[in-house]
N, C-alpha and C. Protein backbone atom coordinates (compact mmCIF):
# COMPACT_ATOMS: atom_id res chain seq x y z
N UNK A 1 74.67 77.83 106.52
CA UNK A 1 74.85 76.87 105.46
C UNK A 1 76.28 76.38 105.52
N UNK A 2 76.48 74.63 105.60
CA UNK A 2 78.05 74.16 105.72
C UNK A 2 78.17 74.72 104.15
N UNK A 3 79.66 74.74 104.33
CA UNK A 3 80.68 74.69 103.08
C UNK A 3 80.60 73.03 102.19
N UNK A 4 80.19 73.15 100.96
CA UNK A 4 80.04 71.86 99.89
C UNK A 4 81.23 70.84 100.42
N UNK A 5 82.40 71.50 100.61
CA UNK A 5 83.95 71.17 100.63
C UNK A 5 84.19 71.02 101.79
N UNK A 6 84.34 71.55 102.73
CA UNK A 6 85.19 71.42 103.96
C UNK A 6 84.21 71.05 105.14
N UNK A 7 83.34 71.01 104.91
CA UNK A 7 81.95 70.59 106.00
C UNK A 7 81.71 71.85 107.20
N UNK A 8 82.55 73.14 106.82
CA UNK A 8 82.22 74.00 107.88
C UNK A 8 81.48 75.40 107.90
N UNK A 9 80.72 75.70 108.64
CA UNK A 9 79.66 76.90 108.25
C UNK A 9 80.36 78.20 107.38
N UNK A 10 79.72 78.19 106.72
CA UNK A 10 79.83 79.81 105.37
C UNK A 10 80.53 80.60 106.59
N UNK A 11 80.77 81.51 105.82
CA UNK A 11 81.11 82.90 106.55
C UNK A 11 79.74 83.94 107.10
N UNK A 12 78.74 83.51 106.06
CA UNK A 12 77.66 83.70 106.29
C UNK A 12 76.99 83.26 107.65
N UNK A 13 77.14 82.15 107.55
CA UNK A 13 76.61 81.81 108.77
C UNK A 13 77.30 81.66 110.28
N UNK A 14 78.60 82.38 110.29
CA UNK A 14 79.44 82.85 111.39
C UNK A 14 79.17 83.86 111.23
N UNK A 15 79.04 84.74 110.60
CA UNK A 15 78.62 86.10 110.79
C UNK A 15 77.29 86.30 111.37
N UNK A 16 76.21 85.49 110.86
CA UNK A 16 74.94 85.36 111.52
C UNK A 16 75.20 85.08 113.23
N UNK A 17 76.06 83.96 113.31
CA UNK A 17 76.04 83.31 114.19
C UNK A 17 76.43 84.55 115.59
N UNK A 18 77.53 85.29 115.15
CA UNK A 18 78.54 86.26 115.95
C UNK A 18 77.51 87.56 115.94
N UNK A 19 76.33 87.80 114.99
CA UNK A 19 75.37 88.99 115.33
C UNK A 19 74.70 88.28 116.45
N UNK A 20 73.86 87.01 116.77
CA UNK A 20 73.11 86.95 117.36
C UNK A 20 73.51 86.59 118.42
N UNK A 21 74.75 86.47 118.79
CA UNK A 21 75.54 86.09 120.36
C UNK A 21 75.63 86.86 120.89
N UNK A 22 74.78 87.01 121.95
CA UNK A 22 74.65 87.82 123.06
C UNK A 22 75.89 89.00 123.74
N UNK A 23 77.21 88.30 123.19
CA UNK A 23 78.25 89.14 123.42
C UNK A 23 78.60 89.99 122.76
N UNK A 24 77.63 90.12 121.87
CA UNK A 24 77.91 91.16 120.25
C UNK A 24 77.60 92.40 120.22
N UNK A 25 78.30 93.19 120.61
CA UNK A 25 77.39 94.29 120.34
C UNK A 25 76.62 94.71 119.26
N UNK A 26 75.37 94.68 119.09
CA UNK A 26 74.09 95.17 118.57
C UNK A 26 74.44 96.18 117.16
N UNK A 27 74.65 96.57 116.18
CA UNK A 27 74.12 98.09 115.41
C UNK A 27 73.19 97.48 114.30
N UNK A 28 72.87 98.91 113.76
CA UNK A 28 71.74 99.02 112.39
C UNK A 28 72.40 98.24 111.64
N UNK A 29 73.47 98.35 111.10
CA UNK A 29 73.83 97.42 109.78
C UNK A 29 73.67 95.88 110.39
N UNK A 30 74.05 95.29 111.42
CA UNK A 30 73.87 93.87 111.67
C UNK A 30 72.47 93.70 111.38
N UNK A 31 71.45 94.55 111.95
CA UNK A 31 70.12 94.50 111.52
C UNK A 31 70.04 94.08 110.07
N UNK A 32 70.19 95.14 109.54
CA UNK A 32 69.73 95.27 108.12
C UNK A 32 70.91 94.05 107.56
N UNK A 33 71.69 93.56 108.00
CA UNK A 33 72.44 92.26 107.03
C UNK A 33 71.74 90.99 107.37
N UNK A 34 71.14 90.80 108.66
CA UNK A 34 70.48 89.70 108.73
C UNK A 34 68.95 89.76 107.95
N UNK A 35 68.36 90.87 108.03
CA UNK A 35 67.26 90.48 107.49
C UNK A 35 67.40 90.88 105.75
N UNK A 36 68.60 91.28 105.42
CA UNK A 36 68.62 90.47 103.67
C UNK A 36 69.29 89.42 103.61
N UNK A 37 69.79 89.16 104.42
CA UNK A 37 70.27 87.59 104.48
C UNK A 37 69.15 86.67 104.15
N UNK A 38 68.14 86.61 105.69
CA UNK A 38 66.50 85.99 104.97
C UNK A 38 66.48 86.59 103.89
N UNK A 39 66.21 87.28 103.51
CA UNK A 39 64.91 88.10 102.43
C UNK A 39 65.63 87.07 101.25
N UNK A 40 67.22 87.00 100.97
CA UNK A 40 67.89 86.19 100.06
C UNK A 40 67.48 84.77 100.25
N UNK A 41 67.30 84.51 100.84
CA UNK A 41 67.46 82.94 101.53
C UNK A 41 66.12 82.43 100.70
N UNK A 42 64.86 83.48 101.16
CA UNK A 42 63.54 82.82 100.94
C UNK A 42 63.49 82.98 99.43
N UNK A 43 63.88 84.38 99.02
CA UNK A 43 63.89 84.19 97.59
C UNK A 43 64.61 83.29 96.41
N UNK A 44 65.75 82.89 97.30
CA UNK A 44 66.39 81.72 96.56
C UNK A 44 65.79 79.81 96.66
N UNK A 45 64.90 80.55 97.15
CA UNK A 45 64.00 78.94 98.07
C UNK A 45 64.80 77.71 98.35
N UNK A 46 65.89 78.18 99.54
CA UNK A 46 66.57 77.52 100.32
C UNK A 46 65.58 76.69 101.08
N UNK A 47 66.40 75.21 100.69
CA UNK A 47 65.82 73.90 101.00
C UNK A 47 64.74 73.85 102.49
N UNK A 48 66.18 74.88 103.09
CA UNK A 48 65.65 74.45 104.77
C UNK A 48 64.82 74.96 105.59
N UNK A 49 63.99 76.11 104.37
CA UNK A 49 62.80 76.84 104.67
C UNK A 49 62.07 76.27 103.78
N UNK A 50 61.97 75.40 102.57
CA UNK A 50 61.20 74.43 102.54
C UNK A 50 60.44 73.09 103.12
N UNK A 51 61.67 72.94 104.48
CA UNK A 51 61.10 71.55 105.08
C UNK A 51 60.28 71.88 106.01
N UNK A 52 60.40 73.48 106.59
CA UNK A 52 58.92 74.17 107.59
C UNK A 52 58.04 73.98 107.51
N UNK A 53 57.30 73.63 108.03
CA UNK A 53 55.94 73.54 108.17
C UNK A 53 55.35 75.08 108.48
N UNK A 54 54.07 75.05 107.39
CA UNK A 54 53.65 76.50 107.89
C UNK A 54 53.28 77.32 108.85
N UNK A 55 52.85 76.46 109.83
CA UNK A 55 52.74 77.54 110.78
C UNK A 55 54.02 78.12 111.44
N UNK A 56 55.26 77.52 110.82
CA UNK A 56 56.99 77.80 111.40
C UNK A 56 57.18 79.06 110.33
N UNK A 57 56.44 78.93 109.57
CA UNK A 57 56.70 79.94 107.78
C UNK A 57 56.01 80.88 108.61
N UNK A 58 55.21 81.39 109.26
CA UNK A 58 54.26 82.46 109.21
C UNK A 58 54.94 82.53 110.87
N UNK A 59 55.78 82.11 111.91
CA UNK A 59 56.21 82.47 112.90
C UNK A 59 57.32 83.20 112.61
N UNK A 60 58.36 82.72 111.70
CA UNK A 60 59.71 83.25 110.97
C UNK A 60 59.08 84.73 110.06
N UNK A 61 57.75 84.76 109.57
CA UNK A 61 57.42 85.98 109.18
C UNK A 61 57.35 86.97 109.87
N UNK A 62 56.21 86.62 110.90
CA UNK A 62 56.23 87.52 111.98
C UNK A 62 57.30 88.16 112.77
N UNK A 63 58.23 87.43 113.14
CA UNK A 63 59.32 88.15 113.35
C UNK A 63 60.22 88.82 112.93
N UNK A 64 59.99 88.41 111.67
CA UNK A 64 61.18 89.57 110.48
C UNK A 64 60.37 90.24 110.48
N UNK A 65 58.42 90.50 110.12
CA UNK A 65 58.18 92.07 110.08
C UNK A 65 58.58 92.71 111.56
N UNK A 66 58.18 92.24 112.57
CA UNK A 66 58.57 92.62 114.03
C UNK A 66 59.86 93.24 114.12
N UNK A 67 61.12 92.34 113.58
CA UNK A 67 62.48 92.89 113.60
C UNK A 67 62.76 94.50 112.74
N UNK A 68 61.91 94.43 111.59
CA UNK A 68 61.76 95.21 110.36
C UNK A 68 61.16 96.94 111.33
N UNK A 69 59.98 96.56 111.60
CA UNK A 69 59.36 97.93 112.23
C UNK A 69 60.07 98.38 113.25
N UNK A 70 60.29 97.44 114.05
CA UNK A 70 61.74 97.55 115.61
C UNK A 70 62.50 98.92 114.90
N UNK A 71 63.50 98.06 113.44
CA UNK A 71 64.63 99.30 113.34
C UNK A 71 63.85 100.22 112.70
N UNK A 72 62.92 100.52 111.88
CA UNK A 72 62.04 101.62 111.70
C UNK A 72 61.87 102.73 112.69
N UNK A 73 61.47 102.02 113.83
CA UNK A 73 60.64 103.17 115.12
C UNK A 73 61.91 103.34 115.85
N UNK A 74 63.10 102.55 116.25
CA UNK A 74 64.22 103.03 116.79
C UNK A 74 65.80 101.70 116.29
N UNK A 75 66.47 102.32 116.84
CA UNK A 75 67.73 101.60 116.87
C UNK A 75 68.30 100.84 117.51
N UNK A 76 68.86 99.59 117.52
CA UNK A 76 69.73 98.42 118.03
C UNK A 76 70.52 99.49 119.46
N UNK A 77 70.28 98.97 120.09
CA UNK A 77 71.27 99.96 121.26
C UNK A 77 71.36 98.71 122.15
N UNK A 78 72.05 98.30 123.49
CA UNK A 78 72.08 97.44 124.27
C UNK A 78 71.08 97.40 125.16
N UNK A 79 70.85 96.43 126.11
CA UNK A 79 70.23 96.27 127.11
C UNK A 79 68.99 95.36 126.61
N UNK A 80 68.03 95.38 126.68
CA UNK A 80 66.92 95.05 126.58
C UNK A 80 66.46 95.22 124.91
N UNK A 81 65.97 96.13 124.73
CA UNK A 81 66.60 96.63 123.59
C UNK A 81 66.87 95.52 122.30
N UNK A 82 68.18 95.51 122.48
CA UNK A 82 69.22 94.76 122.12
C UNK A 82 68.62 93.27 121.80
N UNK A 83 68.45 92.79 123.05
CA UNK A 83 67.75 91.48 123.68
C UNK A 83 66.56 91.05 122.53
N UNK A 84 65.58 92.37 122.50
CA UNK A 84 64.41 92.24 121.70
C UNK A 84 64.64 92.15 120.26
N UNK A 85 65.92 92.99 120.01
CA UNK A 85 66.12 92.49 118.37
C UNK A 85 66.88 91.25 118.12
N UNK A 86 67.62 90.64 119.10
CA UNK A 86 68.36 89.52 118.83
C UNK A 86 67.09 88.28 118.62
N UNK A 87 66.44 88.20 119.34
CA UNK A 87 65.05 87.28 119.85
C UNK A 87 64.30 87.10 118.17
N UNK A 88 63.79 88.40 117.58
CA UNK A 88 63.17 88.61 116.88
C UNK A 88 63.72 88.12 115.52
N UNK A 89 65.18 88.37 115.50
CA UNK A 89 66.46 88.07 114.19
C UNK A 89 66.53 86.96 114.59
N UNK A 90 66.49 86.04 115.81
CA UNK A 90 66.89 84.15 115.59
C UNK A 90 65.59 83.86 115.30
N UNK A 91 64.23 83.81 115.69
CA UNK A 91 63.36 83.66 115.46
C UNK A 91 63.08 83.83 113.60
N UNK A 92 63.39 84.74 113.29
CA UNK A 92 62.99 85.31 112.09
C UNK A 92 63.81 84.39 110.90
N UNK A 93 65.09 83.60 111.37
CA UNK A 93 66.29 82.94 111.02
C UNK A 93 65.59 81.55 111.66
N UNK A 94 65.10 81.50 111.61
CA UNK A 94 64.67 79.98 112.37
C UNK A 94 64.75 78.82 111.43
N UNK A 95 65.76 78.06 110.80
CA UNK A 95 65.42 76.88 109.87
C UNK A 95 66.97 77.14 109.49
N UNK A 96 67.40 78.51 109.53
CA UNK A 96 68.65 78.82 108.11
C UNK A 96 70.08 78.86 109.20
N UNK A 97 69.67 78.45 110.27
CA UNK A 97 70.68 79.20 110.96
C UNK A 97 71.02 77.71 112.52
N UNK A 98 71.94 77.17 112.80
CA UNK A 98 71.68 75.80 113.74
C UNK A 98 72.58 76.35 114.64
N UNK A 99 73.07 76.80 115.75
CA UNK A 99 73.95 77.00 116.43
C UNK A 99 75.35 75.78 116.55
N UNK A 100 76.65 75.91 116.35
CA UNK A 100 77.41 75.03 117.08
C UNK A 100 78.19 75.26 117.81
N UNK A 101 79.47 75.12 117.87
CA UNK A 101 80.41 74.82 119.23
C UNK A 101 80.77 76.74 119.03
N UNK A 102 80.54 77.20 117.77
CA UNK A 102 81.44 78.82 117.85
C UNK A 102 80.41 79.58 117.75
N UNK A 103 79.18 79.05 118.22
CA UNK A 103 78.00 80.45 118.38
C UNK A 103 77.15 79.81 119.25
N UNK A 104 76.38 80.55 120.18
CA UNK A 104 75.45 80.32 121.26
C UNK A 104 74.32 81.11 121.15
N UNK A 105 73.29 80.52 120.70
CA UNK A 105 72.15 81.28 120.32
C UNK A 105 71.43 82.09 122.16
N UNK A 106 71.02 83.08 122.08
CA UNK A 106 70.29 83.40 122.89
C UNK A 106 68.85 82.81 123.28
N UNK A 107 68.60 82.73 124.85
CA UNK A 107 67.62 82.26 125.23
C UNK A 107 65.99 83.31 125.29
N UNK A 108 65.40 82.52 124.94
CA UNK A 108 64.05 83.03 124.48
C UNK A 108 63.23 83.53 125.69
């Protein structure tokens, strides 16, 4: 989300941006901050998960439960791994989150 004022992404959304960049190293808490990040987002019924179309609503679901059971059954560690929770957290972020010049989303 830009800033009302200065036209430049929240802190929020550099922080999103810097979990899901591939150069990041991975832990549980980045987990668990992105997916209450959504969980906030939808419950505040942010605009830009209103303009989804549903079958984008029920793809962004699927991957937050996906991301959700992931850290359940094990932990953010690198490699592959890693890869699978980043995938699952942009996916799951899909509408709230646009990449620009200071974050590089990972390839699918």
């Amino acid at each position: 989300m830009q800033s009302a004022y200065s036209g430049l992404p929240s802190n929020n959304e550099q922080r999103l941006a810097r979990i899901l960049s591939p150069d990041h190293p991975l832990c549980k808490e980045d987990v668990v901050w992105v997916l209450e990040f959504i969980k906030k987002k939808v419950a505040d019924g942010d605009p830009r998960l209103l303009d989804l179309a549903q079958p984008r609503l029920l793809q962004n679901f699927q991957h937050f439960a996906d991301a959700s059971l992931m850290l359940l059954q094990r932990r953010p560690c690198c490699g592959q791994e890693a890869d699978r929770f980043r995938i699952s957290l942009r996916e799951a972020a899909y509408g709230l989150y646009t990449p620009g010049s200071s974050g590089r989303m990972p390839r699918s």
